[in-house]
C-alpha atoms as a PDB file:
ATOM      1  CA  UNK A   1      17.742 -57.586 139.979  1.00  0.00           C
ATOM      2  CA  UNK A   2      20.866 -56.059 141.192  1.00  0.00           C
ATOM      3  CA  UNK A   3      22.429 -53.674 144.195  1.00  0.00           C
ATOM      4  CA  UNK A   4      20.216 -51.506 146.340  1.00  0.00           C
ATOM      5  CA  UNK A   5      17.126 -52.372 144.273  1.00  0.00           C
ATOM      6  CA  UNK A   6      17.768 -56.113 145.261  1.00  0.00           C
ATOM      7  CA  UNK A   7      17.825 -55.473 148.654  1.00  0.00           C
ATOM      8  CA  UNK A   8      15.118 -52.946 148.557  1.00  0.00           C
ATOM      9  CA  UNK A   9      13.049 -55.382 146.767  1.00  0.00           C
ATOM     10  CA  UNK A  10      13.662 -57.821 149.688  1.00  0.00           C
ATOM     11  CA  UNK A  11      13.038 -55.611 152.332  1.00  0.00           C
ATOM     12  CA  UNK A  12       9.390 -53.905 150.998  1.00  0.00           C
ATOM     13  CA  UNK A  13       7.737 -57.468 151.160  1.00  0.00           C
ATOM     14  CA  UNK A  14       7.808 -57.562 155.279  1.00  0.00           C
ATOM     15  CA  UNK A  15       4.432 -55.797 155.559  1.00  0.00           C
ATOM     16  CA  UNK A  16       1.599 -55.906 158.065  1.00  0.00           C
ATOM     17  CA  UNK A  17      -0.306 -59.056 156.076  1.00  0.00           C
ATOM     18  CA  UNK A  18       3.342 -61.318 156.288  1.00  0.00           C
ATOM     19  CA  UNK A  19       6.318 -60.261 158.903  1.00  0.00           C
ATOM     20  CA  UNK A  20       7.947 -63.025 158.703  1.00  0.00           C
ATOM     21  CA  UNK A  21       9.548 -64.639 155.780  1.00  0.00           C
ATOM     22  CA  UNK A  22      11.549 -67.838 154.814  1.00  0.00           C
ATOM     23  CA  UNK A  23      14.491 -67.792 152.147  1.00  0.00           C
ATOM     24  CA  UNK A  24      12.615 -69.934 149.793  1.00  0.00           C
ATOM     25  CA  UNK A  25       9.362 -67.909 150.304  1.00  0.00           C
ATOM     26  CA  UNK A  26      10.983 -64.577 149.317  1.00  0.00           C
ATOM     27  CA  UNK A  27      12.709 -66.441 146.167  1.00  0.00           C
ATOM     28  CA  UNK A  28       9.422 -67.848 145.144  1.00  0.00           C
ATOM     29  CA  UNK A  29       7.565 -63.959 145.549  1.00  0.00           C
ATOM     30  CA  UNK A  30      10.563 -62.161 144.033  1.00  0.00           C
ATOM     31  CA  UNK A  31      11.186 -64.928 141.338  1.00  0.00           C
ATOM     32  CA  UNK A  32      14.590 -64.605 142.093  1.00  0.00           C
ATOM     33  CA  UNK A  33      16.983 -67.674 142.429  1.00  0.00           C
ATOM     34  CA  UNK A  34      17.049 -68.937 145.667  1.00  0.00           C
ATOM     35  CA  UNK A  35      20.840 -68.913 146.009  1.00  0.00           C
ATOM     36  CA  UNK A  36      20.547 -64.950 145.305  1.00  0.00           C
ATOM     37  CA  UNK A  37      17.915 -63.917 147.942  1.00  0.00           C
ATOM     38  CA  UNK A  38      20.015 -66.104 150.505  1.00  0.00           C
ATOM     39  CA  UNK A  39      23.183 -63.868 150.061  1.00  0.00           C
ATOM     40  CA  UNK A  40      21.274 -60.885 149.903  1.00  0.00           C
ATOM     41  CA  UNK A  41      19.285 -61.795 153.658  1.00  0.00           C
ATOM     42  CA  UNK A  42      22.537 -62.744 154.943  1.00  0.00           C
ATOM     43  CA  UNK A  43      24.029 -59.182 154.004  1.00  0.00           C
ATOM     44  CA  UNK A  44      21.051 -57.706 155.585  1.00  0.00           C
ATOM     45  CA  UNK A  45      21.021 -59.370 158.367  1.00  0.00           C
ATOM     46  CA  UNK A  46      24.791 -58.861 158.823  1.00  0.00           C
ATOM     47  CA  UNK A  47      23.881 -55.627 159.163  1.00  0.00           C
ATOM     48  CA  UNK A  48      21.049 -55.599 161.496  1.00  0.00           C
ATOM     49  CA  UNK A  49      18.118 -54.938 158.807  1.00  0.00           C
ATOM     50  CA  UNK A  50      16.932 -58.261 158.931  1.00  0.00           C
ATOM     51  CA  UNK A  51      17.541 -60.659 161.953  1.00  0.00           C
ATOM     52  CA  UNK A  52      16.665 -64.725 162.421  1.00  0.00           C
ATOM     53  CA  UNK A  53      12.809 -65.463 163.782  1.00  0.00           C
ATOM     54  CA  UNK A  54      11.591 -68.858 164.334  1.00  0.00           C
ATOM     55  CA  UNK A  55      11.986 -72.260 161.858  1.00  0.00           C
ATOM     56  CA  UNK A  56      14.279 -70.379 159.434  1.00  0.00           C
ATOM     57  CA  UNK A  57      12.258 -67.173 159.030  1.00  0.00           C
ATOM     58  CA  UNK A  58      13.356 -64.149 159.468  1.00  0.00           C
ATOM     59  CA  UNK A  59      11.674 -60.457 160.374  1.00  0.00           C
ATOM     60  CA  UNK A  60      12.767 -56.727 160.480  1.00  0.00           C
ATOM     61  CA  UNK A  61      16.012 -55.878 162.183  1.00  0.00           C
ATOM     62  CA  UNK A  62      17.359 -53.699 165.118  1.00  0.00           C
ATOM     63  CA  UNK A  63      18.099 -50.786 162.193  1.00  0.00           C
ATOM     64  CA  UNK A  64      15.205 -49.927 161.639  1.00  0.00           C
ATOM     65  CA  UNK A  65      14.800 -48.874 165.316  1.00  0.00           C
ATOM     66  CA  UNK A  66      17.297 -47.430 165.048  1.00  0.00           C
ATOM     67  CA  UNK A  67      17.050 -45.485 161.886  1.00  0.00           C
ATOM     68  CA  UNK A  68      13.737 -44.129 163.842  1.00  0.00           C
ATOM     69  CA  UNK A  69      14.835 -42.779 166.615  1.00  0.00           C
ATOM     70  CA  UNK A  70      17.606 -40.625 164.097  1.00  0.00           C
ATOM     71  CA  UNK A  71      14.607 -39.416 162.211  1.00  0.00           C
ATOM     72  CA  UNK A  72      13.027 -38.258 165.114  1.00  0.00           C
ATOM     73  CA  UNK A  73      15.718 -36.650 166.853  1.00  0.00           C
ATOM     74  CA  UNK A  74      17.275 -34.802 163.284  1.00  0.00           C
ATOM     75  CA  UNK A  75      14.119 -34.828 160.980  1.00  0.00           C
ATOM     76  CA  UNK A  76      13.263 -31.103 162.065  1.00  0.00           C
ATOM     77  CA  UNK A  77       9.548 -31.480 161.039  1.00  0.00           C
ATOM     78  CA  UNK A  78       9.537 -33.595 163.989  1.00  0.00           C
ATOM     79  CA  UNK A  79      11.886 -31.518 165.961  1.00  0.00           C
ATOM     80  CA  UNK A  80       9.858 -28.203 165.174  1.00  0.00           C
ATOM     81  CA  UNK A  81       6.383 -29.741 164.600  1.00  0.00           C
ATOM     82  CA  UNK A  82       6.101 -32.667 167.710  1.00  0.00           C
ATOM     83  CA  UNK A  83       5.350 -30.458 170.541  1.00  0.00           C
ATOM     84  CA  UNK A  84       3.118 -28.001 168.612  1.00  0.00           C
ATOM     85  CA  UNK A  85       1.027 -31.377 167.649  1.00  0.00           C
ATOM     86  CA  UNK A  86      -0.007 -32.272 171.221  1.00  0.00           C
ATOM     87  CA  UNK A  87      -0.842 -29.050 171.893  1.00  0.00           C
ATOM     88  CA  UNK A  88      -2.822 -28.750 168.485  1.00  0.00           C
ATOM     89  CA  UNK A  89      -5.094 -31.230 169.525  1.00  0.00           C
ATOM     90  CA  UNK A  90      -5.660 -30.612 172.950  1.00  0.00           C
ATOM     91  CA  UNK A  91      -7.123 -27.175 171.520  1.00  0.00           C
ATOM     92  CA  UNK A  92      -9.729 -28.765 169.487  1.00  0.00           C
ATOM     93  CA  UNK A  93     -11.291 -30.203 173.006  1.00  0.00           C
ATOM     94  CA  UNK A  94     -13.170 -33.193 171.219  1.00  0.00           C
ATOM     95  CA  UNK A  95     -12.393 -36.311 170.177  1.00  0.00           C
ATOM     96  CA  UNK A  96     -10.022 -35.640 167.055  1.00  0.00           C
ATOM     97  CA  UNK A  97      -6.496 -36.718 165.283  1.00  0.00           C
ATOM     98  CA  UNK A  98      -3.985 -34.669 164.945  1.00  0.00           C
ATOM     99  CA  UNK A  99      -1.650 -35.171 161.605  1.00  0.00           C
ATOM    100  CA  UNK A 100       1.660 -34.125 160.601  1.00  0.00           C
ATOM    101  CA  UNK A 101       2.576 -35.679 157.167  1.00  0.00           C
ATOM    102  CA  UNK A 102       4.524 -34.707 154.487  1.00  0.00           C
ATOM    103  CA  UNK A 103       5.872 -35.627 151.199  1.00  0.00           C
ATOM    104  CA  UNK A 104       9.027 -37.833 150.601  1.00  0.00           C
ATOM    105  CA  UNK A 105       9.796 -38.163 146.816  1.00  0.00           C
ATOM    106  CA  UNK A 106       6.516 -39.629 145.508  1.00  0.00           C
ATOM    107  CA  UNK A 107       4.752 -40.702 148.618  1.00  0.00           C
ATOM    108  CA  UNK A 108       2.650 -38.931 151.645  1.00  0.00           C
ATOM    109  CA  UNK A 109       3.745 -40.067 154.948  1.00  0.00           C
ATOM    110  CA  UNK A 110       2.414 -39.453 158.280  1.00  0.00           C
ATOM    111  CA  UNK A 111       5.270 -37.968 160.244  1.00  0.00           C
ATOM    112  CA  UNK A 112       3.815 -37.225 163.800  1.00  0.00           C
ATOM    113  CA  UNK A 113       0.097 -38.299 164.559  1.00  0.00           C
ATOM    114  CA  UNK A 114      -1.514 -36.937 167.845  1.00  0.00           C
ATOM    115  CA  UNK A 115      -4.518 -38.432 169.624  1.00  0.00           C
ATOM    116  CA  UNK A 116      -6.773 -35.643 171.821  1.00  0.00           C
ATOM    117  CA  UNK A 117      -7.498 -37.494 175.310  1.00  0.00           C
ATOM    118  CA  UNK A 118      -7.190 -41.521 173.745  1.00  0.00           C
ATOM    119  CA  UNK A 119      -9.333 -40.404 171.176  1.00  0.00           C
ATOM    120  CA  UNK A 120     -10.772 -43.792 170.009  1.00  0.00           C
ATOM    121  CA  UNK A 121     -11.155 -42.646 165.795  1.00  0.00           C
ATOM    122  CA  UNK A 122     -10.360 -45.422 163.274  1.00  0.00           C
ATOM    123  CA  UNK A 123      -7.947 -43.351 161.367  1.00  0.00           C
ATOM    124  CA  UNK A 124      -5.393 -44.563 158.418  1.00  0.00           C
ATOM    125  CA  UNK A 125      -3.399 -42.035 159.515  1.00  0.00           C
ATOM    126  CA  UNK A 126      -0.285 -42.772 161.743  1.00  0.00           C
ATOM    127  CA  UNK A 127       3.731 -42.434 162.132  1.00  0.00           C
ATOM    128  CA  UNK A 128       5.382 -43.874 159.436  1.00  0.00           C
ATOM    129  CA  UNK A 129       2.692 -45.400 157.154  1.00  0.00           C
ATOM    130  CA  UNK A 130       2.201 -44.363 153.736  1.00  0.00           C
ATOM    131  CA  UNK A 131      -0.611 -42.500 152.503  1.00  0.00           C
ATOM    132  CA  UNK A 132      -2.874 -41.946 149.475  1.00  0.00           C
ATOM    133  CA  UNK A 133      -1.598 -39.341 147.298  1.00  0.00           C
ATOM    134  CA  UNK A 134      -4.636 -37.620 145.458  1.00  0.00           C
ATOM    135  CA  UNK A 135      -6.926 -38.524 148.120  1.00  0.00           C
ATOM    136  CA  UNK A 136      -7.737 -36.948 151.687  1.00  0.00           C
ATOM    137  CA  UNK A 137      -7.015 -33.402 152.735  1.00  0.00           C
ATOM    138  CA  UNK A 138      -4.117 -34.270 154.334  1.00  0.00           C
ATOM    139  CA  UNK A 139      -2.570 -34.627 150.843  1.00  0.00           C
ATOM    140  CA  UNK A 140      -4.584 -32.755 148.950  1.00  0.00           C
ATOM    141  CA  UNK A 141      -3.167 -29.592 150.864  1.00  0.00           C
ATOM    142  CA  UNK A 142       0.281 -30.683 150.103  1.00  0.00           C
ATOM    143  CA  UNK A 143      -0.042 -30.986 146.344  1.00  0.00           C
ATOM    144  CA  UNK A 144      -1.712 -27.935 146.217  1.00  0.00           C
ATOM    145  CA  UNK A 145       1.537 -26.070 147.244  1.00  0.00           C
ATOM    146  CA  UNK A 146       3.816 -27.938 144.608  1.00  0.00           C
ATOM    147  CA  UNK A 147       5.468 -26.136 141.520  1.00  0.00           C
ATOM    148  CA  UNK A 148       3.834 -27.244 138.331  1.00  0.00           C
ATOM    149  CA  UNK A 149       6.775 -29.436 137.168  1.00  0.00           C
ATOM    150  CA  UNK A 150       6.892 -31.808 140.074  1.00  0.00           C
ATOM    151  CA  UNK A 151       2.991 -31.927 140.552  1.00  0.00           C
ATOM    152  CA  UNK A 152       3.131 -33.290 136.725  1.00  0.00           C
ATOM    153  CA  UNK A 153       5.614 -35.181 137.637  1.00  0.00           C
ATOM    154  CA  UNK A 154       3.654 -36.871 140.829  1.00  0.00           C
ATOM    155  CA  UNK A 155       0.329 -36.927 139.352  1.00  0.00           C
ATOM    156  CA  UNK A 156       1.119 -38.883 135.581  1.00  0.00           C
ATOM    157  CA  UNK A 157       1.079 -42.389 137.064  1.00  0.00           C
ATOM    158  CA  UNK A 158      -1.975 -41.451 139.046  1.00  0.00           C
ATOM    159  CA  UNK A 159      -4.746 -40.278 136.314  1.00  0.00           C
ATOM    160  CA  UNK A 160      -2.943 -42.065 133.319  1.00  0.00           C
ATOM    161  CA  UNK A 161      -4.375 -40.753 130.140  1.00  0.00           C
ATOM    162  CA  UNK A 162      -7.321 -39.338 131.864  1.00  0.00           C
ATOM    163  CA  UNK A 163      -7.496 -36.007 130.661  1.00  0.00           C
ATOM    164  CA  UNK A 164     -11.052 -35.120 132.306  1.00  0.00           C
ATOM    165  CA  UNK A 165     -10.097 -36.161 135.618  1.00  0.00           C
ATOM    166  CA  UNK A 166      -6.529 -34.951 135.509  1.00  0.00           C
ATOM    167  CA  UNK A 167      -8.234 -31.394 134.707  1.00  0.00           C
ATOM    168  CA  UNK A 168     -10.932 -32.162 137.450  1.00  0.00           C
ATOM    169  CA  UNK A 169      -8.187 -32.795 140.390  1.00  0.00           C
ATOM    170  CA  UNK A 170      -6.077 -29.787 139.551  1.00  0.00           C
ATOM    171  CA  UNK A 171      -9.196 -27.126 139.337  1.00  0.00           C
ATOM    172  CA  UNK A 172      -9.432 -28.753 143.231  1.00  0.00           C
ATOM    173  CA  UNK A 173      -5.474 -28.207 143.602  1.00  0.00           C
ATOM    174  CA  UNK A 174      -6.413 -24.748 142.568  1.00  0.00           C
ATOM    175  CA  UNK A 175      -9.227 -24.014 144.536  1.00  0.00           C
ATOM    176  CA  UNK A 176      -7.431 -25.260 147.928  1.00  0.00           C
ATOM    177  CA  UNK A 177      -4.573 -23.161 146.822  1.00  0.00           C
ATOM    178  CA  UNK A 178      -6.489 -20.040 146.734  1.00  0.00           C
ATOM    179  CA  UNK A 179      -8.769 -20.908 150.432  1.00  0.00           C
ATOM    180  CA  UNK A 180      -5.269 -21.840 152.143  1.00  0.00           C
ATOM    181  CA  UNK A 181      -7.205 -25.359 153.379  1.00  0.00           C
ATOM    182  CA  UNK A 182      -8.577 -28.500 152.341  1.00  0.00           C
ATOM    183  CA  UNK A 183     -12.249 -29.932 153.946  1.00  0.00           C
ATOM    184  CA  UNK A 184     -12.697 -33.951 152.639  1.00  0.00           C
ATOM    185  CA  UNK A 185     -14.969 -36.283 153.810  1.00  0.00           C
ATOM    186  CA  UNK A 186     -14.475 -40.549 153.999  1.00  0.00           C
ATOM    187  CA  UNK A 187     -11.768 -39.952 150.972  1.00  0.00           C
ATOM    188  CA  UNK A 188      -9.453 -42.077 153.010  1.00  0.00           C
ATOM    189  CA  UNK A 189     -11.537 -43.222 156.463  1.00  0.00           C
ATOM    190  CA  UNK A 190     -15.045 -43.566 156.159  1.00  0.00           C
ATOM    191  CA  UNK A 191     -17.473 -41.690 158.472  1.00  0.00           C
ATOM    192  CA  UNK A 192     -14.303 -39.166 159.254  1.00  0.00           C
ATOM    193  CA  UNK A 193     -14.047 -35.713 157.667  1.00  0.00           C
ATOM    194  CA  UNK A 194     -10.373 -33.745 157.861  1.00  0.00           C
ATOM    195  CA  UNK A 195      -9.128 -30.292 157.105  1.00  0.00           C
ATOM    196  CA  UNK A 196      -5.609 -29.562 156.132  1.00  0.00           C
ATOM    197  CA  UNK A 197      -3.617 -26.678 155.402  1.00  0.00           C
ATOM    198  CA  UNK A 198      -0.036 -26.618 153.741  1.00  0.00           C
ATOM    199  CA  UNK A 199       3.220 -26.081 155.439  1.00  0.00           C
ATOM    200  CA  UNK A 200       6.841 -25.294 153.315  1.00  0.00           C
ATOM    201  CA  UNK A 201      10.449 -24.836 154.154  1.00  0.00           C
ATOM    202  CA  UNK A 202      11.629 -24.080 150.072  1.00  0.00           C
ATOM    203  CA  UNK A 203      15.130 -23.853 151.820  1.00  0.00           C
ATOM    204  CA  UNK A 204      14.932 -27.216 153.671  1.00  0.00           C
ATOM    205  CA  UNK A 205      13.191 -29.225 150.764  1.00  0.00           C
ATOM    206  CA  UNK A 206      10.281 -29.619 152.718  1.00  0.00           C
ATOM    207  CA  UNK A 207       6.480 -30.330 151.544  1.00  0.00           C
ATOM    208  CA  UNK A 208       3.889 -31.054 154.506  1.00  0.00           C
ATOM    209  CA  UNK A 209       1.016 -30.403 155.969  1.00  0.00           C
ATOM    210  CA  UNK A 210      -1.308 -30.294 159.487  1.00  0.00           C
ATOM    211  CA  UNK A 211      -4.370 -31.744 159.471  1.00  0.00           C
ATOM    212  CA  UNK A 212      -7.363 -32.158 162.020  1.00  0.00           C
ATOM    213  CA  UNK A 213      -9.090 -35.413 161.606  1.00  0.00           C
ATOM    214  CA  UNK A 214     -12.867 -35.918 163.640  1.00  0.00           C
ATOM    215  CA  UNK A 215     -15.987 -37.796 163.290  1.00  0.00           C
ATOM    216  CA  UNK A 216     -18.419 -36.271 160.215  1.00  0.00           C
ATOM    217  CA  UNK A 217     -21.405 -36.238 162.552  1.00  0.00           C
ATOM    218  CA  UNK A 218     -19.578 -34.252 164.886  1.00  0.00           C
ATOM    219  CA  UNK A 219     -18.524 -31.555 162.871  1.00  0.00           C
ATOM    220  CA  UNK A 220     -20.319 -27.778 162.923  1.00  0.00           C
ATOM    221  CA  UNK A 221     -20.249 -24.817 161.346  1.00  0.00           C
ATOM    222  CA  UNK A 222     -18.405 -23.624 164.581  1.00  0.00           C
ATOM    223  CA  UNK A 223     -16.010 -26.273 164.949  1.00  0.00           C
ATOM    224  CA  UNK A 224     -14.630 -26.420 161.547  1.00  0.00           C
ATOM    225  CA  UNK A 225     -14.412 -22.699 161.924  1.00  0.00           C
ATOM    226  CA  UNK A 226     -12.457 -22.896 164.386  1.00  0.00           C
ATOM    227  CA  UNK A 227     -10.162 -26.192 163.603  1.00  0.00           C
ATOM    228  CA  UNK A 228      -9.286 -23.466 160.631  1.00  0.00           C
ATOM    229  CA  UNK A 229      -8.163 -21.173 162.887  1.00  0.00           C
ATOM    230  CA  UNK A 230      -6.213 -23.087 164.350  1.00  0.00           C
ATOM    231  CA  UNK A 231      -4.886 -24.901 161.820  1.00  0.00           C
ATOM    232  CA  UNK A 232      -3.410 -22.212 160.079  1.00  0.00           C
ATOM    233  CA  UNK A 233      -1.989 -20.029 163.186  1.00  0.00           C
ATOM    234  CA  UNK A 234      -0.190 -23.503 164.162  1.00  0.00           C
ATOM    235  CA  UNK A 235       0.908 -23.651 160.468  1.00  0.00           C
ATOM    236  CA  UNK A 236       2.480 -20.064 160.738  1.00  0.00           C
ATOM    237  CA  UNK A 237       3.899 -20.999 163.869  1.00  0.00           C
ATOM    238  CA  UNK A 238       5.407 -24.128 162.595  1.00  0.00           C
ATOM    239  CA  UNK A 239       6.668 -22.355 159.601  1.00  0.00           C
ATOM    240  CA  UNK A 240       8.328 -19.773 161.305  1.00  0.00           C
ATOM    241  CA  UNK A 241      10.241 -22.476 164.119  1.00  0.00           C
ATOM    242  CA  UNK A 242      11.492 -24.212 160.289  1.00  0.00           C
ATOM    243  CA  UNK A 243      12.894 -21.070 159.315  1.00  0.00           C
ATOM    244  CA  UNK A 244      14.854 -20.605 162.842  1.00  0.00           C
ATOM    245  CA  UNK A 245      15.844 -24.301 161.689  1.00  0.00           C
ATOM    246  CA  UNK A 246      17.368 -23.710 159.163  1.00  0.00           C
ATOM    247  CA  UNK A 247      19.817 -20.612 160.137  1.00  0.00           C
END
């Protein structure tokens, strides 16, 4: 293990489970010698990525904070998509999520997530967590807008040699391409159903997608009507504040 992928390596085993880490600990769980991980946390820490706990552990660093906040303020899927997410949810007038993901290299990552009035719903789905990528609408919606090359690409290590399946998943791709929205239920959260549609920017590189999140047994005929509606006017709208972005 050498460079960035050392330090990488380091860094991606402070998770929720364990957030705090001794030297030896992260030696033993890398296999790495102890001597190396020890000059690789003292970099990090040097530079505020990693900083000292309690009884030699250490945690995650001021950086990160950091690193955040330039996200939010640059990122301009958050810029252009933040405000429009508040209001997105207040529109729905139930108890729902509001989601705002969208694909960075091979992963699906919640980029803004909106609660309507405290909404109390056990959903996966908040700022800055990862995502499953060929499950949930949320995602769903986003592969369905890909170019064939990169959707190979992404969905190889997923279905393996499974040719059925592999054919299965992209007749659904297909399918969600042609509606403009995706409808799953308890892919990701049980007892929750969500409808996405895709957002682009081609010219800023970006993949994404809204998404409505509410309880199964609260869901009509009329309400996911409507969530549709809305959905996809808030798409356009979000769309069209990317391509002001980008001039």
């Amino acid at each position: 293990m050498s460079g960035l992928s050392r330090f990488l390596s380091v860094l991606r085993c402070f998770d929720e489970t364990k957030s705090n880490w001794t030297v030896q600990e992260l030696a033993d769980r890398l296999e790495v010698p102890t001597s190396t991980i020890y000059r690789t946390v003292r970099e990090l820490s040097a530079h505020g990525f990693l900083e000292p706990s309690t009884e030699a552990h250490y945690r995650l660093g001021s950086a990160f904070v950091e690193f955040d906040r330039m996200i939010r303020v640059t990122d301009p899927l958050v810029q252009c998509g933040g405000p429009l997410m508040r209001d997105l949810a207040a529109e729905v007038g139930q108890p729902c999520v509001a989601v705002l993901a969208r694909l960075y290299g091979d992963r699906v990552i919640c980029a803004v997530d909106e609660r309507y009035n405290g909404a109390d719903l056990l959903t996966s789905y908040e700022r800055g967590r990862p995502m499953p990528l060929v499950r949930g609408a949320t995602s769903k919606a986003i592969l369905a807008q890909l170019p064939a090359r990169r959707l190979r690409k992404l969905l190889q290590p997923a279905f393996g040699s499974d040719a059925k399946k592999l054919a299965s998943f992209r007749t659904e791709l297909s399918n969600i391409r042609k509606s403009g929205y995706c409808i799953t239920e308890g892919e990701v959260d049980p007892e929750l159903r969500g409808v996405a549609v895709p957002v682009s920017s081609a010219a800023l590189g970006i993949s994404a997608s809204l998404s409505l999140i509410v309880r199964a047994n609260a869901m009509t005929e009329s309400l996911e009507r409507r969530m549709i509606l809305l959905l996809v006017s808030s798409a356009s709208m979000l769309a069209g504040s990317l391509g002001k972005a980008q001039d």
